[in-house]
Protein backbone atom coordinates (compact mmCIF):
# COMPACT_ATOMS: atom_id res chain seq x y z
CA UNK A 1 -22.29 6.73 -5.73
CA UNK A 2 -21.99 3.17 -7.68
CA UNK A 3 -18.39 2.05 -8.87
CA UNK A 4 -17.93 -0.77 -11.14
CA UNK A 5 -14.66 -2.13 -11.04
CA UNK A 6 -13.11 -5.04 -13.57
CA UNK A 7 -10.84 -6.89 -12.30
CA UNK A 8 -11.65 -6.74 -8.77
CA UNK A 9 -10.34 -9.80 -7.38
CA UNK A 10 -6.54 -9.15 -7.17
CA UNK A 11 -4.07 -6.42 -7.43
CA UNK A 12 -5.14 -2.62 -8.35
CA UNK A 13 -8.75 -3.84 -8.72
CA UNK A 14 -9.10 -4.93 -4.85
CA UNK A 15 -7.20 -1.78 -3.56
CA UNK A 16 -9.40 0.49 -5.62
CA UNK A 17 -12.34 -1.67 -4.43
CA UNK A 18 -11.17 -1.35 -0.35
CA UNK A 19 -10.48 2.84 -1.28
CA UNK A 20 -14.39 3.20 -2.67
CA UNK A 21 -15.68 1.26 0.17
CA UNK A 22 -13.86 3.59 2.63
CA UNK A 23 -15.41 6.25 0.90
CA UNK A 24 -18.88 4.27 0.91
CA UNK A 25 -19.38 3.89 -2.54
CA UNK A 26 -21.24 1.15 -3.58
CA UNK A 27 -19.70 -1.40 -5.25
CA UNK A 28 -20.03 -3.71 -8.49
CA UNK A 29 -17.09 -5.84 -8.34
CA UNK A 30 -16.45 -7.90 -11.75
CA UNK A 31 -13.92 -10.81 -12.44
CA UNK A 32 -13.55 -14.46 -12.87
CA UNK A 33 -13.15 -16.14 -10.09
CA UNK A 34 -16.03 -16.78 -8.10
CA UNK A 35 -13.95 -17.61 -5.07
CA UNK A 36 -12.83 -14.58 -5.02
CA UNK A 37 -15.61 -12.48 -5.53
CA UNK A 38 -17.40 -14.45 -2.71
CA UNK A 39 -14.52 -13.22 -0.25
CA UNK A 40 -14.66 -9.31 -1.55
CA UNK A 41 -18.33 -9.25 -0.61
CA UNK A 42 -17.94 -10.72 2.60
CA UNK A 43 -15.18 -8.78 3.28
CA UNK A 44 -16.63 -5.10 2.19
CA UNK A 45 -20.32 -5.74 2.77
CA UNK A 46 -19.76 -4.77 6.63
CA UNK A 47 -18.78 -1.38 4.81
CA UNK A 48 -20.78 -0.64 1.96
CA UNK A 49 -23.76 -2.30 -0.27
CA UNK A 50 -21.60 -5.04 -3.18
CA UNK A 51 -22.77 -6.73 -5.64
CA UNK A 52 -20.55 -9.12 -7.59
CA UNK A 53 -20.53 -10.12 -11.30
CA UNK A 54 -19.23 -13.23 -12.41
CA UNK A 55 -17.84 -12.91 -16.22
CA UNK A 56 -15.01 -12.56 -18.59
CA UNK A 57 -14.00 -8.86 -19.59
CA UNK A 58 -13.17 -10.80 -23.54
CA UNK A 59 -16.80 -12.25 -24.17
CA UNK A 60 -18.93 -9.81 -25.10
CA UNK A 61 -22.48 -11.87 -24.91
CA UNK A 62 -20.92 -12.17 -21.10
CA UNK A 63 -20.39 -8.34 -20.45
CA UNK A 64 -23.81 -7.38 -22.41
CA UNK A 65 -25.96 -10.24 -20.21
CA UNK A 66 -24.10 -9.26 -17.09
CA UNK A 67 -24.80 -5.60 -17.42
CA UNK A 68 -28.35 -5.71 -19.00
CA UNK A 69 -29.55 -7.87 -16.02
CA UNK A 70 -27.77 -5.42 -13.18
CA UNK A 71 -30.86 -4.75 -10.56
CA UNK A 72 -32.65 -1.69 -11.27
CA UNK A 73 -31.23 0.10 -8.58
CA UNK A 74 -27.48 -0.72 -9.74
CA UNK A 75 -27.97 0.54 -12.90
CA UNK A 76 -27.04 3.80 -12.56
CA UNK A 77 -23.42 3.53 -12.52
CA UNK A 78 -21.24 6.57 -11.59
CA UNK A 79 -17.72 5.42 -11.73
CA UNK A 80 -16.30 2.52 -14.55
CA UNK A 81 -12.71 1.55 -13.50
CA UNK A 82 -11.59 -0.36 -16.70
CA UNK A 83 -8.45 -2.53 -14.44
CA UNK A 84 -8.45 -5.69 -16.20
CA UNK A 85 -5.65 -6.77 -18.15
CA UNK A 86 -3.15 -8.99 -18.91
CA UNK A 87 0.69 -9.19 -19.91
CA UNK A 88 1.14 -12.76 -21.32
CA UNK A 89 4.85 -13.64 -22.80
CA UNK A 90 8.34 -11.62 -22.92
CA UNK A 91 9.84 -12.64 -25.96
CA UNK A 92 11.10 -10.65 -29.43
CA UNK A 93 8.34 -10.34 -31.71
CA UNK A 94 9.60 -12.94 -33.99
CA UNK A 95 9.47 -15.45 -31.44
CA UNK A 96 6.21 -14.47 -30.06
CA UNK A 97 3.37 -16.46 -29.76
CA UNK A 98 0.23 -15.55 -30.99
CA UNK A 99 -2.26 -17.44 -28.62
CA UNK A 100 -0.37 -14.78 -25.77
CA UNK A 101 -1.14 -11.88 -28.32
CA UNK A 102 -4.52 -12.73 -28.74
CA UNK A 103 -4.87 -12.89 -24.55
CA UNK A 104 -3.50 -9.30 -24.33
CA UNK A 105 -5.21 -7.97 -27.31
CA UNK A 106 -8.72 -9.33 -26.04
CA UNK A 107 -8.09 -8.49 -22.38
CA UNK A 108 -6.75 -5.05 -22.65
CA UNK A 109 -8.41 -3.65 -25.40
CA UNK A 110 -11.41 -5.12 -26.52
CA UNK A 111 -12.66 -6.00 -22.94
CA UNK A 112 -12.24 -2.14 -21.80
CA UNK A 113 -14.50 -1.92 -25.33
CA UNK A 114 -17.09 -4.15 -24.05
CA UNK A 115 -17.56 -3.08 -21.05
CA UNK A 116 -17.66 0.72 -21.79
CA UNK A 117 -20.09 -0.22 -24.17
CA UNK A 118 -22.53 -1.91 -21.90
CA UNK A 119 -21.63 1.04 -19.39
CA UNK A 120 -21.12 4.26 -21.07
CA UNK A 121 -25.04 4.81 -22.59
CA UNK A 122 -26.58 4.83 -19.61
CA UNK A 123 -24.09 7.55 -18.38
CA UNK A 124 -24.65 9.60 -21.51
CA UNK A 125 -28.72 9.53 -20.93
CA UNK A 126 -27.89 10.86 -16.88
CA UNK A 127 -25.35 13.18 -18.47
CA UNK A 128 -22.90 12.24 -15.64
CA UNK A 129 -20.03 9.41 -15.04
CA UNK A 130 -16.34 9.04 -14.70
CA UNK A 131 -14.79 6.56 -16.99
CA UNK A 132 -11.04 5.55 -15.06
CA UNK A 133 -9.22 3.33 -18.11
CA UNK A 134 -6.12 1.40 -16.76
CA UNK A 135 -2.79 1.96 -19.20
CA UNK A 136 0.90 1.45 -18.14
CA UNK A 137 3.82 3.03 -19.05
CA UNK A 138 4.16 0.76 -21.85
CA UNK A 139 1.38 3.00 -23.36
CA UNK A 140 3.65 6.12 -23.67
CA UNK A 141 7.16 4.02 -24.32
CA UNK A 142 7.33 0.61 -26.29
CA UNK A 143 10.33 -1.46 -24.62
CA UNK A 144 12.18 -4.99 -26.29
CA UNK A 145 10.21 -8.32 -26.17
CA UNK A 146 7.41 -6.40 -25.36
CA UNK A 147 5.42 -4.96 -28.46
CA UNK A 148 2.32 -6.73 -28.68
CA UNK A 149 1.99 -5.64 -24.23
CA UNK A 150 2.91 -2.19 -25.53
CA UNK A 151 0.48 -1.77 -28.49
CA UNK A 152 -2.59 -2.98 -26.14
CA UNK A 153 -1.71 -0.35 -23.85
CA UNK A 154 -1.18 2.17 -26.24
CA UNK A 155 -4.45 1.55 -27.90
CA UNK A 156 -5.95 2.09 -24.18
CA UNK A 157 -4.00 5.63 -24.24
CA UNK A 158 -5.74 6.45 -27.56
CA UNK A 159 -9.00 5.22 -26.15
CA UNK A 160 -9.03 7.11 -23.28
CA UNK A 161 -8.05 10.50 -25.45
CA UNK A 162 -11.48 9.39 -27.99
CA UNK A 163 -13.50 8.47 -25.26
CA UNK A 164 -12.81 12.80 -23.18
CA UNK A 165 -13.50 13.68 -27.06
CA UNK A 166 -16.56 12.27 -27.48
CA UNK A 167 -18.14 12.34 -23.55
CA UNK A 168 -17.03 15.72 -22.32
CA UNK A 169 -19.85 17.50 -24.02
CA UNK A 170 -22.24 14.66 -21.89
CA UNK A 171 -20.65 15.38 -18.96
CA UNK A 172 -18.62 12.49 -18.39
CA UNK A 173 -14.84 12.53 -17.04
CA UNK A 174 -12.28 10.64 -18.54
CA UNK A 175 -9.25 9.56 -16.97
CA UNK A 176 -5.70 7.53 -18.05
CA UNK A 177 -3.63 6.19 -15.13
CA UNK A 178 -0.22 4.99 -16.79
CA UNK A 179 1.26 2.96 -13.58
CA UNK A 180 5.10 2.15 -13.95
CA UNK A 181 5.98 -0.82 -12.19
CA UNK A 182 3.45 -2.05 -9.59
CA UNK A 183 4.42 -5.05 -7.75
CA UNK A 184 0.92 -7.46 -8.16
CA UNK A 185 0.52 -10.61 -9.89
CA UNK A 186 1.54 -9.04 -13.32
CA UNK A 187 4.75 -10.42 -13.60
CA UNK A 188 3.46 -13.51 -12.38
CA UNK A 189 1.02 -13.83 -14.97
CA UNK A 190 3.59 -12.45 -17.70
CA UNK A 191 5.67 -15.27 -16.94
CA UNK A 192 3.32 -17.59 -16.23
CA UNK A 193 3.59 -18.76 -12.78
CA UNK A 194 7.47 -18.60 -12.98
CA UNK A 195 7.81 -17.19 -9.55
CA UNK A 196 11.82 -16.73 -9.82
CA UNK A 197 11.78 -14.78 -12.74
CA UNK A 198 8.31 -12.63 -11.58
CA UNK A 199 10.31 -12.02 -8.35
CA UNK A 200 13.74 -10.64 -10.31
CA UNK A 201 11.56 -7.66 -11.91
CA UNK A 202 11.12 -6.20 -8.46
CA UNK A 203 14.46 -7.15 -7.15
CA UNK A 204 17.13 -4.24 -5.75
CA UNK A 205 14.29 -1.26 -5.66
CA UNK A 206 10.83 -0.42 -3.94
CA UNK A 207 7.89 -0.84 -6.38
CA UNK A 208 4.78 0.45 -6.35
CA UNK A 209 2.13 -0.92 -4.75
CA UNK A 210 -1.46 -1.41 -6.02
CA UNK A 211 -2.62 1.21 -3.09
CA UNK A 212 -0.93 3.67 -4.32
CA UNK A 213 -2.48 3.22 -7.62
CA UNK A 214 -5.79 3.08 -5.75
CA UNK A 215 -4.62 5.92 -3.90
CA UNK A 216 -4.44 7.97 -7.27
CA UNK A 217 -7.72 6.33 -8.56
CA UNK A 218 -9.64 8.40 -5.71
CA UNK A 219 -7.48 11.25 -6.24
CA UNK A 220 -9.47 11.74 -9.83
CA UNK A 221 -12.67 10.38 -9.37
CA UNK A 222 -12.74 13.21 -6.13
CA UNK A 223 -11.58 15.85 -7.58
CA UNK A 224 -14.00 19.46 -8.04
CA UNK A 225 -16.52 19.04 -10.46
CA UNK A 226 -15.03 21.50 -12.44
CA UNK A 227 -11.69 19.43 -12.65
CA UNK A 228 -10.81 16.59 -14.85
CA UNK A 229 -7.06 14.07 -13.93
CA UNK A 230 -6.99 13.77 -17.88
CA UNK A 231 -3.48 11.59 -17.93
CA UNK A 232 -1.65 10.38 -14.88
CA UNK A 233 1.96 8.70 -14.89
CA UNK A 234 2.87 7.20 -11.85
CA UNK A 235 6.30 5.93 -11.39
CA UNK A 236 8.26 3.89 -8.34
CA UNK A 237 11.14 6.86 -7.53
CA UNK A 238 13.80 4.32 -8.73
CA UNK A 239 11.88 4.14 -11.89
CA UNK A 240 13.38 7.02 -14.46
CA UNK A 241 11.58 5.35 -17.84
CA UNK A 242 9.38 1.84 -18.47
CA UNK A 243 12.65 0.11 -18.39
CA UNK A 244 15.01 2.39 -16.51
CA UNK A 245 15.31 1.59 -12.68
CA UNK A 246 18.05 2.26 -10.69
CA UNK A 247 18.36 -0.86 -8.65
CA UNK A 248 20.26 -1.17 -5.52
């Protein structure tokens, strides 16, 4: 079994990369930071076969040269976890700016494009594959100072629904995991290295955690044949709505 994974070097990417290697998948880890990538195969090659790709989810010549070169015998990928993302900026639309919507646009949406692109014919030819696409619960409820973040994840939600459309009759699995709030570097990168602020958004209640997204990852892609996780929603149990949380 070959999983590639985008986004691998941080948050729900690396916990759904250490859950496949217990399982010994093999693994195609993608991101951007070389560093990073260099540590995941050290670290899971004692477990499982890794290769690592070195690109940018937003530039498509990137993602094409990146997948057209994979060696022969990683080509036939089994599992695509579309995980990369981005949440950049928290402000009313008015005041937003549009170099952030551009980031979240391009990273959440047309990435997951290019990537299923370069992935997704070669699992129609093998009439097999299980696409997992990365939402949020911003896909399913748009919250204040958050519309463009919302809009990229709801166009993921209506991906997802196109893609089971079009690749169920080629025997390809589709699945959405909507994760509530999942204590990673999002908020970090949302507020842009503004550690007080990141830290508030988990303050007074018990987050998720990106295993237990990785947790639910495995739950669909090992599911019966004959059963397809279509839509997951995971929420923290403080976590009533996106913005709801009963803190403490």
């Amino acid at each position: 079994m070959i999983a590639l994974i985008t986004g691998a070097t941080s948050g729900i990417g690396r916990a759904t990369a250490e859950a496949f290697a217990e399982l010994d998948y093999h693994l195609i880890l993608c991101g951007r930071r070389q560093d990073r990538l260099d540590e995941l195969e050290e670290q899971f090659s004692e477990q499982t076969s890794v290769l690592t790709l070195n690109f940018d989810v937003r530039n498509r010549d990137e993602v094409d040269q990146a997948i057209r070169t994979l060696p022969t015998e990683w080509q036939a990928i089994d599992i695509l976890v579309n995980n990369a993302g981005n949440a950049h900026g928290m402000a009313p639309f008015q005041d937003g700016d549009p170099a952030d919507w551009d980031q979240m646009i391009d990273g959440n949406v047309q990435g997951l494009l290019y990537v299923s692109k370069a992935v997704v014919p070669g699992m129609v030819a093998r009439k097999r594959g299980h696409i997992v696409n990365l939402s949020s619960i911003a896909g399913k409820q748009t919250y204040a100072n958050g519309a463009v973040y919302c809009a990229s994840k709801a166009a993921v939600e209506a991906l997802s629904t196109g893609m089971r459309l079009d690749l169920t009759q080629h025997g390809i699995k589709v699945t959405n995991i909507a994760p509530g709030a999942v204590e990673t570097e999002f908020s970090m990168v949302r507020f842009k290295g503004d550690a007080g602020r990141a830290a508030k958004v988990y303050e007074g209640f018990t987050p998720l955690t990106a295993d237990d997204i990785a947790d639910t990852i495995v739950y669909a892609v090992t599911a019966p044949a004959h059963v397809t996780i279509a839509d997951l929603t995971i929420l923290a149990s403080a976590q009533a709505a996106a913005t709801t949380i009963v803190r403490k």
